[in-house]
C-alpha atoms as a PDB file:
ATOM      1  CA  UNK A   1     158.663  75.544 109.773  1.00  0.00           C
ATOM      2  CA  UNK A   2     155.657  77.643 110.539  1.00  0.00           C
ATOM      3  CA  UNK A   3     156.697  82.060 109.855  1.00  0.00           C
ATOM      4  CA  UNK A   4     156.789  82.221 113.669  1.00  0.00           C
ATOM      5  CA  UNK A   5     159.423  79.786 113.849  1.00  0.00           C
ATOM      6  CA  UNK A   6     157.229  77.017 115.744  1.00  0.00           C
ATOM      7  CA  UNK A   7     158.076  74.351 113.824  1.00  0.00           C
ATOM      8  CA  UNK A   8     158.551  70.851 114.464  1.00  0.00           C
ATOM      9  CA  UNK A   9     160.663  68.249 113.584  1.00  0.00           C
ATOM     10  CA  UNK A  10     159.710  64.333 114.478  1.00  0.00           C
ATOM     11  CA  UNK A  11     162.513  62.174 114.045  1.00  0.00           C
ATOM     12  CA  UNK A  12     161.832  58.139 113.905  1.00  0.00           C
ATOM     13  CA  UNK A  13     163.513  54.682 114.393  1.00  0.00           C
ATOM     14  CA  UNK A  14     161.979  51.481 113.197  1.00  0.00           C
ATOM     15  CA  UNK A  15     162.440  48.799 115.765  1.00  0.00           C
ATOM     16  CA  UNK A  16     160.467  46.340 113.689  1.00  0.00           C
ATOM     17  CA  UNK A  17     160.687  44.538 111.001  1.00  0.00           C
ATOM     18  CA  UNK A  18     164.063  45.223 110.454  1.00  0.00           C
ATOM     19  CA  UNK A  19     165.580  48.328 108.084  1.00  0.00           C
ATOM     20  CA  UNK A  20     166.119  47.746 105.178  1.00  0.00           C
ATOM     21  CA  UNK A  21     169.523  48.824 103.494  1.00  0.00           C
ATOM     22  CA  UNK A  22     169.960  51.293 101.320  1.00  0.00           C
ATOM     23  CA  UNK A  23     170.887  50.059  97.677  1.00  0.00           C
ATOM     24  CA  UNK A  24     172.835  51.045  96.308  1.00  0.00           C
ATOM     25  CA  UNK A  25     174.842  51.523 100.400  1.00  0.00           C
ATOM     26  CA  UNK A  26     175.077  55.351  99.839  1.00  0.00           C
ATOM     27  CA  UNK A  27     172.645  56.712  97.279  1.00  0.00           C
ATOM     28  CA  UNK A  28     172.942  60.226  95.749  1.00  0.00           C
ATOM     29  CA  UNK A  29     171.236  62.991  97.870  1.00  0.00           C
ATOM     30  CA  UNK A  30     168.468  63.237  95.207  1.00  0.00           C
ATOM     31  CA  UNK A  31     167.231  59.689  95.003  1.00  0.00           C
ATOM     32  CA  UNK A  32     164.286  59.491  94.238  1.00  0.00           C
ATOM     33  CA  UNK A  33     162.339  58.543  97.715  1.00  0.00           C
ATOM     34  CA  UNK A  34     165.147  59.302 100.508  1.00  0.00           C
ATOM     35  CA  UNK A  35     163.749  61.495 103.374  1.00  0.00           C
ATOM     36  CA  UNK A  36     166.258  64.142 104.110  1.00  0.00           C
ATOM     37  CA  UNK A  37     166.091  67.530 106.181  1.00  0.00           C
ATOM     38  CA  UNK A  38     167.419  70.740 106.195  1.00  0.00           C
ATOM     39  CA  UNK A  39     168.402  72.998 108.735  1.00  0.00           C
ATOM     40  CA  UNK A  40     169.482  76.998 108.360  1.00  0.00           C
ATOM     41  CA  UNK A  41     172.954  77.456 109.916  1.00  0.00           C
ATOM     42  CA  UNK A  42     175.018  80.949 110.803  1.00  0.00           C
ATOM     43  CA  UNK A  43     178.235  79.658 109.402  1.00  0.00           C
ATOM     44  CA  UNK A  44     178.316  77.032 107.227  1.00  0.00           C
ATOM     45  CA  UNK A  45     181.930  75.895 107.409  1.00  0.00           C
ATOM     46  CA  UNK A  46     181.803  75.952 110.677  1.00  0.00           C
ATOM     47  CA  UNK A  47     178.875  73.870 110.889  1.00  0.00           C
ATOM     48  CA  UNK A  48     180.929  71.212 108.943  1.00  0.00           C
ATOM     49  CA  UNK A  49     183.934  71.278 111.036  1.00  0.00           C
ATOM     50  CA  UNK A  50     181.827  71.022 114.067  1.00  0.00           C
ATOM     51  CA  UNK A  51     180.231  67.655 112.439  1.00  0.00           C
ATOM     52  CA  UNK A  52     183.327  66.001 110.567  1.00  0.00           C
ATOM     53  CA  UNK A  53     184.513  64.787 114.081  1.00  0.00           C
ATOM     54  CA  UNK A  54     181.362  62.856 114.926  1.00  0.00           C
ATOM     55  CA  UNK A  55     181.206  61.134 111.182  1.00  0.00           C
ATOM     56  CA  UNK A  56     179.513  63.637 109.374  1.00  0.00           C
ATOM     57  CA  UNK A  57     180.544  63.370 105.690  1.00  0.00           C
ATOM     58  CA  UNK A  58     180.307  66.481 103.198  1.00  0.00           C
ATOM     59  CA  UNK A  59     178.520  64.856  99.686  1.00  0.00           C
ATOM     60  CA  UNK A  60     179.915  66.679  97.050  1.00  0.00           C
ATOM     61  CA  UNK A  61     180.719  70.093  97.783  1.00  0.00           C
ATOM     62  CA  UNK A  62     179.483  73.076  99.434  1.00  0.00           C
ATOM     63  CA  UNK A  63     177.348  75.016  96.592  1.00  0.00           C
ATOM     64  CA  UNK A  64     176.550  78.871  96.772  1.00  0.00           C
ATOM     65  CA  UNK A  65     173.636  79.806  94.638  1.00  0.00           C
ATOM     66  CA  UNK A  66     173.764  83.462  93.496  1.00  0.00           C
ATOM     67  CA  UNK A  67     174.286  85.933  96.375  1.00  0.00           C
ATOM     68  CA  UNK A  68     171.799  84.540  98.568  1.00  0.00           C
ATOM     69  CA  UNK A  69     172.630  80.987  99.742  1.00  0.00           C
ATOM     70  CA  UNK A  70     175.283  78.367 100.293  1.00  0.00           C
ATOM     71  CA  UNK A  71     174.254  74.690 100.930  1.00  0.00           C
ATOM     72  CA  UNK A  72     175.404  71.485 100.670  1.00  0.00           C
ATOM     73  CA  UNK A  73     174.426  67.963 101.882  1.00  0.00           C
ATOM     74  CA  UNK A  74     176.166  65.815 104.817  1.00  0.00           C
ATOM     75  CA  UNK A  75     175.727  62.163 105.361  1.00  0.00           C
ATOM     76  CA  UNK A  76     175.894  61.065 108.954  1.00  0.00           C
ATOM     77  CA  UNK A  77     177.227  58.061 110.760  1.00  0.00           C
ATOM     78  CA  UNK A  78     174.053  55.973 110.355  1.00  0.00           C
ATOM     79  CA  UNK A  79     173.714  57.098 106.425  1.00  0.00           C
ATOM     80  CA  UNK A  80     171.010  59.467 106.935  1.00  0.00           C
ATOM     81  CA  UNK A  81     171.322  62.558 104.865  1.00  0.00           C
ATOM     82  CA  UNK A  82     171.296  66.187 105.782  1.00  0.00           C
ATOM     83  CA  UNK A  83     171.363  69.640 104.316  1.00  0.00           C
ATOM     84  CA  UNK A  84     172.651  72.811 105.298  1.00  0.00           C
ATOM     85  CA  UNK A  85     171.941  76.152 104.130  1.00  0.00           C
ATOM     86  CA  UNK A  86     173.399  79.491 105.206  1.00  0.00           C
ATOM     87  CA  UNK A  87     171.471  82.764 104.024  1.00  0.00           C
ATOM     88  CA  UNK A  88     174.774  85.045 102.733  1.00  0.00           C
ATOM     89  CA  UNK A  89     172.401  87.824 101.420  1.00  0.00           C
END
């Protein structure tokens, strides 16, 4: 994301050849390799509640890093991975 907030995101789905799956099925957030992204969010609980209901699954726990940050990773329906981070100071 560009200081002006003008960023972009591109997402993609691979028609062909086939995907490939994952091995092993649901690998830690921080294999080496998996694409993830991360989005800033006002409220992170919230946030999660919002997803649980649509298959969103928390990975571990949220995490709060000092005074500034809590974040934590979500896999979705489809096993892609996401992170979350809300600035707390």
């Amino acid at each position: 994301m560009h200081a002006d907030g003008s960023g972009r995101l591109e997402l993609t789905r691979y028609e062909t050849p086939a995907a490939l799956s994952a091995d092993p099925p649901s690998p830690s957030p921080n294999t080496l390799g998996l694409h993830r992204v991360m989005f800033a969010v006002d409220d992170i609980d919230d946030t999660i509640a919002r997803l649980r209901p649509h298959g969103a699954q928390v990975l571990g726990e949220v995490a709060q890093y000092e005074e500034s940050f809590r974040l934590c990773y979500l896999r979705g329906p489809a096993g892609i991975i996401v992170a979350l981070a809300e600035q707390i100071g």
